[in-house]
N, C-alpha and C. Protein backbone atom coordinates (compact mmCIF):
# COMPACT_ATOMS: atom_id res chain seq x y z
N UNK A 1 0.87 3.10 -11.79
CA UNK A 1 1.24 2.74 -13.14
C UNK A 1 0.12 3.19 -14.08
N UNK A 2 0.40 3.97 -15.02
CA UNK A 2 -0.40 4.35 -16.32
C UNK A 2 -0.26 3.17 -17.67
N UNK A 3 -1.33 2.95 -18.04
CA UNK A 3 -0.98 2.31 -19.46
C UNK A 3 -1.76 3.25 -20.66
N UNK A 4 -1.06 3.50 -21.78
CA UNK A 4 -1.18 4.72 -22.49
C UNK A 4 -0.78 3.68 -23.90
N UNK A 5 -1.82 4.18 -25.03
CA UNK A 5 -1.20 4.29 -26.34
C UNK A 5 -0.19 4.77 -26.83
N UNK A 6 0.66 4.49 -27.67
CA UNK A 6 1.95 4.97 -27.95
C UNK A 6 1.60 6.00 -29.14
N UNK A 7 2.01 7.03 -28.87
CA UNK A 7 1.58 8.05 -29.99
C UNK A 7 2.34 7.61 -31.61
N UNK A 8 1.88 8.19 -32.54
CA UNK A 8 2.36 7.78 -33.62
C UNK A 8 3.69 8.86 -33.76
N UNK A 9 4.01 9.82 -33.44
CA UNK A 9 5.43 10.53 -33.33
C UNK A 9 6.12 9.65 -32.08
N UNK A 10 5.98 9.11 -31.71
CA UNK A 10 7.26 7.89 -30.76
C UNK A 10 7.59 7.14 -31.43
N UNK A 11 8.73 6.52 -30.72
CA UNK A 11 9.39 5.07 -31.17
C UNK A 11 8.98 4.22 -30.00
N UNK A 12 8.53 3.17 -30.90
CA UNK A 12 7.89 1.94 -30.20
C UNK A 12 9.41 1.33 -29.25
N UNK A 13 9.07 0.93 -28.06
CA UNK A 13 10.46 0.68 -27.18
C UNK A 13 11.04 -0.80 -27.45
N UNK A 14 11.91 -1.00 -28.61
CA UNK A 14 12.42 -1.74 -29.10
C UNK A 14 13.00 -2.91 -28.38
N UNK A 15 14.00 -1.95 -27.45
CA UNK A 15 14.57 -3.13 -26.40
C UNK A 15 14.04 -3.79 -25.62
N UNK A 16 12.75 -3.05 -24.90
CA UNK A 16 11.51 -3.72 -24.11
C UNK A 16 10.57 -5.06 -24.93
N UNK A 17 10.62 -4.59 -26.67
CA UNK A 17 9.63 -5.39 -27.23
C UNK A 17 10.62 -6.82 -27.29
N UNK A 18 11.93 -6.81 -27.38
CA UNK A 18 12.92 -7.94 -28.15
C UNK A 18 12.64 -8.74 -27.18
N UNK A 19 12.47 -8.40 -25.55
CA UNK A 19 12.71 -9.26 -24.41
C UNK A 19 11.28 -10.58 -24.83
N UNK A 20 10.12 -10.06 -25.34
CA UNK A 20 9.31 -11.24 -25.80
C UNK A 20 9.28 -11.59 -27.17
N UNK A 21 10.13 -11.36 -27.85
CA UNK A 21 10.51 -11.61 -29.53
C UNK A 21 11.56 -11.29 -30.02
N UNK A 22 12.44 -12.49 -30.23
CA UNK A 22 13.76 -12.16 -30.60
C UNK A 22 13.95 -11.54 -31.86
N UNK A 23 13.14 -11.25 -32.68
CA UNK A 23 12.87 -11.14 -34.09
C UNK A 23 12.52 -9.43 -34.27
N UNK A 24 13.52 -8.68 -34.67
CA UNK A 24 12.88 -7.13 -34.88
C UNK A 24 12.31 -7.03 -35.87
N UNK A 25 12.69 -7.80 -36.63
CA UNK A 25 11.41 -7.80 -38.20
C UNK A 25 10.29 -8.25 -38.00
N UNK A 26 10.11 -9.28 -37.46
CA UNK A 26 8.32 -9.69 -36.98
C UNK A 26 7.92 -8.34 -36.19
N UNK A 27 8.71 -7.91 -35.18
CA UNK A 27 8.09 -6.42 -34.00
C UNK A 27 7.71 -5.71 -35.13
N UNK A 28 8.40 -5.43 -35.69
CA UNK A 28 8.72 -4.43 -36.91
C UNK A 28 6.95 -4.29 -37.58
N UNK A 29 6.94 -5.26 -38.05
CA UNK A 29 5.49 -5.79 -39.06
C UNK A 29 4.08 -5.52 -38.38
N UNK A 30 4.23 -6.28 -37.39
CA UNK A 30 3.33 -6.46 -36.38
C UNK A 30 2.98 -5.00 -35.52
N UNK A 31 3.80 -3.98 -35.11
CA UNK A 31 4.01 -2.98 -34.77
C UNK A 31 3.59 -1.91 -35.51
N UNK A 32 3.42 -1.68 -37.09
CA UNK A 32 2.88 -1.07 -37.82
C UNK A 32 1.30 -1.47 -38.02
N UNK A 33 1.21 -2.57 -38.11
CA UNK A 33 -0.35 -3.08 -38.06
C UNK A 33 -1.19 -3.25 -37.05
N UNK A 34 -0.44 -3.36 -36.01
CA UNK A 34 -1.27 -3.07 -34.40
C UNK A 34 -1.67 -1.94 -33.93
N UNK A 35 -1.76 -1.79 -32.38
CA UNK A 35 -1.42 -0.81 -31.73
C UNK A 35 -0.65 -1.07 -30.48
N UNK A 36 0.33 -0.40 -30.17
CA UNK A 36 1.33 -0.61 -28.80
C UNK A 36 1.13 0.32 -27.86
N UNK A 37 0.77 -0.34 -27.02
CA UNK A 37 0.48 0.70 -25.90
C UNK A 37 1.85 0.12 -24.77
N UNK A 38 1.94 1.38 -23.94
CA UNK A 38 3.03 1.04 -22.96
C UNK A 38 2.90 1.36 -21.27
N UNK A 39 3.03 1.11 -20.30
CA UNK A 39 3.19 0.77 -19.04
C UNK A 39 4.02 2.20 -18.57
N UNK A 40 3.49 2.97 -18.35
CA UNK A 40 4.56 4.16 -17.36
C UNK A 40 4.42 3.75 -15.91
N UNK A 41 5.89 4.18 -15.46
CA UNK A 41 5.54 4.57 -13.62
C UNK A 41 6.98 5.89 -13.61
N UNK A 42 6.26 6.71 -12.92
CA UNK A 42 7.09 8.16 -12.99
C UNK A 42 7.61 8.78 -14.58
N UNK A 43 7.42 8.25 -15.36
CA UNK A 43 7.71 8.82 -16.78
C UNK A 43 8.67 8.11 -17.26
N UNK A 44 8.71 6.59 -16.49
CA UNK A 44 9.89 5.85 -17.16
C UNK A 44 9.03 4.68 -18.25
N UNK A 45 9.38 3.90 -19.04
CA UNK A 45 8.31 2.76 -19.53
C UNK A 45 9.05 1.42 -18.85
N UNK A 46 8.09 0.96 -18.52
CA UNK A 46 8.55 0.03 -17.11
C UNK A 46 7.85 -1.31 -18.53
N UNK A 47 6.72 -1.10 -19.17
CA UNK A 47 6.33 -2.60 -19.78
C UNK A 47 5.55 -1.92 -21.46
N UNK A 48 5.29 -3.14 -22.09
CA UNK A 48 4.67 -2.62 -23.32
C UNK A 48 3.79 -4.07 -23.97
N UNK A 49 2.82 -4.02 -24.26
CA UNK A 49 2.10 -4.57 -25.16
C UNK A 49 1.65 -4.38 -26.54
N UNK A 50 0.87 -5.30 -27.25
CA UNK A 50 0.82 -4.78 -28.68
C UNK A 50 -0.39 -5.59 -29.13
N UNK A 51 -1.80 -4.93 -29.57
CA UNK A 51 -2.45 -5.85 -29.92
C UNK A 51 -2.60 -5.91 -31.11
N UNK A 52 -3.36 -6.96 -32.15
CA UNK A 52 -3.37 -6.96 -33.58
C UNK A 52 -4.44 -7.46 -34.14
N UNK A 53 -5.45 -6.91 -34.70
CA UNK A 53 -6.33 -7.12 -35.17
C UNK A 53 -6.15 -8.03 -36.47
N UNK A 54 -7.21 -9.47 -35.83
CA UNK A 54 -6.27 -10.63 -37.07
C UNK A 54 -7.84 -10.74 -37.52
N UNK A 55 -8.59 -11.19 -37.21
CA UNK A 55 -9.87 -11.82 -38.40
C UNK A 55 -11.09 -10.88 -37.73
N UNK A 56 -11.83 -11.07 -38.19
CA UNK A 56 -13.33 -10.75 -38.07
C UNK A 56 -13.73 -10.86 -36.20
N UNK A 57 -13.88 -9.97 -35.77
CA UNK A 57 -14.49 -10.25 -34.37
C UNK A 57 -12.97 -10.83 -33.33
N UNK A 58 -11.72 -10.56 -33.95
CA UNK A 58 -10.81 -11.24 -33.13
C UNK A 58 -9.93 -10.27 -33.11
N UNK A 59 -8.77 -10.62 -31.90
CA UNK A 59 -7.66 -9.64 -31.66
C UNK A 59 -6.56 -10.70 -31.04
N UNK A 60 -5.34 -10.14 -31.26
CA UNK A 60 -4.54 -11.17 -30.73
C UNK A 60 -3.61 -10.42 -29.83
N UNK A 61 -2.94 -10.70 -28.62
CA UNK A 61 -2.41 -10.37 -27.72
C UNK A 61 -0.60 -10.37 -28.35
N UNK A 62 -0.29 -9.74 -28.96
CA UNK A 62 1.09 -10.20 -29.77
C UNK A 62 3.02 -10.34 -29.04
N UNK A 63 2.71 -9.13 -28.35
CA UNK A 63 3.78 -9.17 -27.72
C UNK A 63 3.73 -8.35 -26.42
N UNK A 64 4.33 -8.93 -24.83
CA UNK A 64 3.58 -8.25 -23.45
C UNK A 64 5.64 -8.88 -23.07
N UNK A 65 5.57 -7.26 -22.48
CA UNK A 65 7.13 -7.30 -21.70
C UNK A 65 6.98 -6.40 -20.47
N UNK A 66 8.35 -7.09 -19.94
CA UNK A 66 8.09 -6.30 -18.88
C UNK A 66 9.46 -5.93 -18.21
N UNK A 67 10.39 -4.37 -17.92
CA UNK A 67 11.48 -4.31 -17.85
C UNK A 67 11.94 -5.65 -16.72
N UNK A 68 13.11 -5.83 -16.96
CA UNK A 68 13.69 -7.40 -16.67
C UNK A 68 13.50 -7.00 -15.08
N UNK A 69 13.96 -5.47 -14.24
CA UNK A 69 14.11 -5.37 -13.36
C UNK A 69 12.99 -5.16 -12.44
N UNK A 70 11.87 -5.23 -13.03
CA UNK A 70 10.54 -4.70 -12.31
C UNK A 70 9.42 -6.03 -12.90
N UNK A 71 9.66 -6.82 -13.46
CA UNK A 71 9.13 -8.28 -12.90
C UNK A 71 8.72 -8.66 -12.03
N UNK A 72 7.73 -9.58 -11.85
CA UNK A 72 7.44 -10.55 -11.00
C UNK A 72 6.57 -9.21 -9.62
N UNK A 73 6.19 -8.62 -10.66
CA UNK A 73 5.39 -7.17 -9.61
C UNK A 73 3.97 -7.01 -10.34
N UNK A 74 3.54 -8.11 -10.51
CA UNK A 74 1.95 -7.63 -11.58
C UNK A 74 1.64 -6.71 -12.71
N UNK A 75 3.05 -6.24 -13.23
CA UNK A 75 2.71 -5.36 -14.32
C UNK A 75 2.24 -5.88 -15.77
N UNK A 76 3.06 -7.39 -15.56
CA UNK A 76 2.44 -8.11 -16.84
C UNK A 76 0.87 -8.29 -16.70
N UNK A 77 0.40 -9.17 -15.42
CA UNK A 77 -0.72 -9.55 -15.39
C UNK A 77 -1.78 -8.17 -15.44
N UNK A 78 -1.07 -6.99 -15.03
CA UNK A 78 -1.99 -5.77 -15.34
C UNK A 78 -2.16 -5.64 -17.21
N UNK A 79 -1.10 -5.77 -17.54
CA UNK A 79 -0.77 -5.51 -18.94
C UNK A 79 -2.04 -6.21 -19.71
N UNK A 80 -1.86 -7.58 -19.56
CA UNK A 80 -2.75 -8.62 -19.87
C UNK A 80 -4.33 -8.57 -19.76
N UNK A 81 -4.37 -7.81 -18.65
CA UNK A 81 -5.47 -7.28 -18.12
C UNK A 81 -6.18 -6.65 -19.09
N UNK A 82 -5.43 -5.31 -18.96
CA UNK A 82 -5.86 -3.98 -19.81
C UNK A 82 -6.02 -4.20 -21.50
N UNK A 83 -5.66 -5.53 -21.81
CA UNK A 83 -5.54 -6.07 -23.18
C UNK A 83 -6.95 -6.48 -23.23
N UNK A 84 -7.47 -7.52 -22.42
CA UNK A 84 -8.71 -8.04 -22.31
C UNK A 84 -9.69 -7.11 -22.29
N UNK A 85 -9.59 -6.34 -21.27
CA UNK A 85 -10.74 -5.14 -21.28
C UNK A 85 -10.93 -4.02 -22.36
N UNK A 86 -9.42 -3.66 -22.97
CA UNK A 86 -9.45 -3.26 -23.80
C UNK A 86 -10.59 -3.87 -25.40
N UNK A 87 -9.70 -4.98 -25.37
CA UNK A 87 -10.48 -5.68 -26.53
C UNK A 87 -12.55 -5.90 -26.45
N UNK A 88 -12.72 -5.91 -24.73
CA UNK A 88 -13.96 -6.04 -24.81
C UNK A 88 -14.47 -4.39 -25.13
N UNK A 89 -13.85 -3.79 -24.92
CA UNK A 89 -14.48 -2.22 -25.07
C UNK A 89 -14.52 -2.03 -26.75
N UNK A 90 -13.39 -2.84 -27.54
CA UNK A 90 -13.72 -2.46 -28.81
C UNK A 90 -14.80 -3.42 -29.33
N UNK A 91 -15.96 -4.06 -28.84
CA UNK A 91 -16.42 -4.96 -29.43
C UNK A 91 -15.98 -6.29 -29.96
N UNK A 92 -14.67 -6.43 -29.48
CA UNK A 92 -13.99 -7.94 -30.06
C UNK A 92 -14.67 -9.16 -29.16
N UNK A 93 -14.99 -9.98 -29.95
CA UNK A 93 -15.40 -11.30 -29.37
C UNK A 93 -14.85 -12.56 -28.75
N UNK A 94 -13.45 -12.26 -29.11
CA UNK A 94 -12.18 -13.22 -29.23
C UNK A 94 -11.41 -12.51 -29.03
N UNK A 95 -10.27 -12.80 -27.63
CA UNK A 95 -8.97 -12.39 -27.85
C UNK A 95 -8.18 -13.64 -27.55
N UNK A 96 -6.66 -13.38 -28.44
CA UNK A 96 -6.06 -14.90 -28.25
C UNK A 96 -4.78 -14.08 -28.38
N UNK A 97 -3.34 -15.36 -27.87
CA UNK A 97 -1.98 -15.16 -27.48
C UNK A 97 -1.61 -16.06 -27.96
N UNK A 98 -0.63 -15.95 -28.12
CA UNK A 98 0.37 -17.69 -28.47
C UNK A 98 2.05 -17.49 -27.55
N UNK A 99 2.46 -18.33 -27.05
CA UNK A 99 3.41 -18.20 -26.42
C UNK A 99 4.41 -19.88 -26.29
N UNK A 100 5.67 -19.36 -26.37
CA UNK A 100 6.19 -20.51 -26.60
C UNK A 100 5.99 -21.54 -25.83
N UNK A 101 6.44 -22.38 -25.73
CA UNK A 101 6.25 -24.10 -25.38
C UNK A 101 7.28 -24.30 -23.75
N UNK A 102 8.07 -23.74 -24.38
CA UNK A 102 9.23 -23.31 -23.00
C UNK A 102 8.43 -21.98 -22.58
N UNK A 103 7.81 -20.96 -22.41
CA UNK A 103 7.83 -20.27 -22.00
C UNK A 103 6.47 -20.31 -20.68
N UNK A 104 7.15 -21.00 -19.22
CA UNK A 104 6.18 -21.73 -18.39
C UNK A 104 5.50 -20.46 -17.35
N UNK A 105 6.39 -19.37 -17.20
CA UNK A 105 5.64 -18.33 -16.40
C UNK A 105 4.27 -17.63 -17.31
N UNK A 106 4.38 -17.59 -18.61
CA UNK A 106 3.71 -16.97 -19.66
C UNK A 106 2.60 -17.80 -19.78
N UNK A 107 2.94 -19.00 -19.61
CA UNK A 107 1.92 -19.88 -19.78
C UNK A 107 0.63 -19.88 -18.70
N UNK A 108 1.21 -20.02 -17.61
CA UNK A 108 0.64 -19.35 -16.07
C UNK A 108 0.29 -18.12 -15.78
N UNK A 109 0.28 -17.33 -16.42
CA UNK A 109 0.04 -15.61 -16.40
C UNK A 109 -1.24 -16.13 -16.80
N UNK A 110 -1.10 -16.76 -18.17
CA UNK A 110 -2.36 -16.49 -19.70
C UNK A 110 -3.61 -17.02 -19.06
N UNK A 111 -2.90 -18.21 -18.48
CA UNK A 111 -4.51 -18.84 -18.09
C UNK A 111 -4.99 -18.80 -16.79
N UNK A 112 -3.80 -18.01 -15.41
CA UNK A 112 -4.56 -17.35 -14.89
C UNK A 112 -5.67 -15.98 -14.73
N UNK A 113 -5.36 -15.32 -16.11
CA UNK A 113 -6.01 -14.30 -16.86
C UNK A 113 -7.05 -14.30 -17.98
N UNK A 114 -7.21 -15.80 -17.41
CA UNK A 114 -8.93 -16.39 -18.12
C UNK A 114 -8.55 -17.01 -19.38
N UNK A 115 -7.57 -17.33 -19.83
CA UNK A 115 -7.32 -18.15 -21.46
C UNK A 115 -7.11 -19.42 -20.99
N UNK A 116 -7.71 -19.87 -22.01
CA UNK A 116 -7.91 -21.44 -22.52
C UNK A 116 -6.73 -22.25 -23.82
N UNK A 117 -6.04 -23.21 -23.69
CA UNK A 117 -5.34 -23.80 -24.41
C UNK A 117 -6.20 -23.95 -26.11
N UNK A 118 -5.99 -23.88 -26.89
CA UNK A 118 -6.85 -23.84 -28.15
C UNK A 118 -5.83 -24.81 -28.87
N UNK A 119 -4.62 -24.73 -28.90
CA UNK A 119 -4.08 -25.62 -30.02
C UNK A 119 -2.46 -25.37 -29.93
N UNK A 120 -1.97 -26.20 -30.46
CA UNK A 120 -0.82 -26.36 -30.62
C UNK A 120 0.15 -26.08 -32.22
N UNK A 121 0.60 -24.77 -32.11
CA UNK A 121 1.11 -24.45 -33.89
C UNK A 121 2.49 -25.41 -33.77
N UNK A 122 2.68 -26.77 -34.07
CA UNK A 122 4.11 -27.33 -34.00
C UNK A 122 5.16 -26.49 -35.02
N UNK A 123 5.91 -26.78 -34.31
CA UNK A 123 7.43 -26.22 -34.83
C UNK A 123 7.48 -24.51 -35.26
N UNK A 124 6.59 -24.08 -34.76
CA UNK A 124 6.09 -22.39 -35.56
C UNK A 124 7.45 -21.68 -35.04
N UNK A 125 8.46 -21.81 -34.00
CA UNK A 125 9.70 -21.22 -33.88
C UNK A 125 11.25 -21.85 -34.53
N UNK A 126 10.42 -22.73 -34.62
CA UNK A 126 11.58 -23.45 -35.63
C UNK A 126 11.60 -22.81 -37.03
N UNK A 127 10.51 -23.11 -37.84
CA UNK A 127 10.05 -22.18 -39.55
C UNK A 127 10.13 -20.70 -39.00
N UNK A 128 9.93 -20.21 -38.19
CA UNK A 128 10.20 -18.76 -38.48
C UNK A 128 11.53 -17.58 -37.58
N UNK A 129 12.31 -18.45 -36.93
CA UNK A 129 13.27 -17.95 -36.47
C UNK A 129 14.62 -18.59 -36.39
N UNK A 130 15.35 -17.88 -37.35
CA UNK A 130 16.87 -18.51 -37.52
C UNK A 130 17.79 -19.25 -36.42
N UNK A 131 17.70 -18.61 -35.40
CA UNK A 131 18.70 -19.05 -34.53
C UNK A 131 17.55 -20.06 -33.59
N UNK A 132 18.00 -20.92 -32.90
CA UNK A 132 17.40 -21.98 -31.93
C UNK A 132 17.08 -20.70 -30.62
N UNK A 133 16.15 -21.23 -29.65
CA UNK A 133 15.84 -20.44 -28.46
C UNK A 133 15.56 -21.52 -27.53
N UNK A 134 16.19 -21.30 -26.35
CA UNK A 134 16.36 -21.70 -24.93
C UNK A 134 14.90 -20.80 -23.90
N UNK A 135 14.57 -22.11 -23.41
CA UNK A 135 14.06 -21.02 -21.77
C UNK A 135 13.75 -22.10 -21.08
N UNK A 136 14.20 -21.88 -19.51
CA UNK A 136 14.14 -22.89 -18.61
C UNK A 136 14.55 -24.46 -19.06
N UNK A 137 15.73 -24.20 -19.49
CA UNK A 137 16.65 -25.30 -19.85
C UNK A 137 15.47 -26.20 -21.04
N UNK A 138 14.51 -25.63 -21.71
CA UNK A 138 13.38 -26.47 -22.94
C UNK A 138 13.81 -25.57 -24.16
N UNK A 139 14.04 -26.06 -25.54
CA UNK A 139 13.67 -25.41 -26.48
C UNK A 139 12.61 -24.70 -26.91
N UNK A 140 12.54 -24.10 -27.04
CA UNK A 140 10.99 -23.64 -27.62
C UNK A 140 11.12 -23.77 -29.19
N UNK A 141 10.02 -24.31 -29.39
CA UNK A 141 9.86 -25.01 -30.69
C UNK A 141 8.41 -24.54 -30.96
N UNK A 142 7.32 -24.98 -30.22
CA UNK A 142 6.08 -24.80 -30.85
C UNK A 142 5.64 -23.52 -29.76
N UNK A 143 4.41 -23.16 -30.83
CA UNK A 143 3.25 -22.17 -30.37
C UNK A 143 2.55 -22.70 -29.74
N UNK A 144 2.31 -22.22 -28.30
CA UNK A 144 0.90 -22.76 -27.93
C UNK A 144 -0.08 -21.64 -28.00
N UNK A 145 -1.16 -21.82 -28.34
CA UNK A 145 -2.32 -20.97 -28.60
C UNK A 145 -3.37 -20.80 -27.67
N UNK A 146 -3.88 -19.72 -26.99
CA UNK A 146 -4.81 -19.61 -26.17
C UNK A 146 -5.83 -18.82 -26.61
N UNK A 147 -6.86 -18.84 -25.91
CA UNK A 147 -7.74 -18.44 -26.61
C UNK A 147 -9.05 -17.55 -25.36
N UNK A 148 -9.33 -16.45 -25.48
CA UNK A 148 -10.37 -16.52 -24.08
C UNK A 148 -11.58 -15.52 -24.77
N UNK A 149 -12.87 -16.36 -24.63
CA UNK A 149 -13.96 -15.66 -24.86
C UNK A 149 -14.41 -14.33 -24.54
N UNK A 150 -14.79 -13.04 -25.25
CA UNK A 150 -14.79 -12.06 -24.20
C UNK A 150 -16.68 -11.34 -24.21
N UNK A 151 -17.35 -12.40 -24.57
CA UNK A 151 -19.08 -12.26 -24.25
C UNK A 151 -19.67 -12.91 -23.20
């Protein structure tokens, strides 16, 4: 598996990004102000991440997918990986994720990949996404925020 920057003549892989954000206007935003890098194996894109430079000395982990059919094969936790190391190579001091409240494998990825619980954004899927969201029979309603030192 290669993980590669997405050139600026591509299209960012839309259907891959929706699977962790139901919202193409947030991808949308966030996707112009980041950078997306993506996951090859044989020249197919199997996963994609996106990081985003939010404050001073920080980066945030924004959106990490992974095709539905090639799951549960370490490409996320590579993904996640290459985010961290990445961010330490640019000098960032801080990298952080937020992931829903229902979302319990994500939750278990993050902080087996060295993040720490930081806080709780209540209701942050409620104020910013129209339709209600399901996972593992929980609403997801709030942000949870992680946070992992990278000095």
């Amino acid at each position: 598996m290669k993980i590669r920057l997405l050139s600026a003549s591509e299209k960012p892989p839309m259907e891959l990004l929706l699977l962790a954000d139901p919202s193409e206007k947030l991808i949308v935003d966030y996707i112009e102000r980041g950078e997306c890098f993506i996951a090859e194996e044989s020249g197919e894109t199997i996963g994609v991440m996106v990081l985003l430079h939010t404050r001073p000395d920080t980066i945030e982990l924004v959106n990490v997918a992974v095709c539905e059919n090639m799951q549960g094969q370490g490409i996320g936790r590579r993904l996640v990986e290459f985010a961290v190391d990445s961010a330490k190579e640019k000098g960032f001091k801080t990298i952080e994720v937020g992931t829903g409240n229902s979302s319990i494998g994500q939750l278990a990825l993050y902080q087996k990949c060295g993040f720490r619980i930081k806080g709780v954004d209540v209701d942050f899927f409620i104020r910013h996404y129209e339709e209600e969201m399901y996972e593992n029979e929980i609403q997801c309603r709030d942000m949870i925020r992680l946070s992992q030192d990278l000095w």
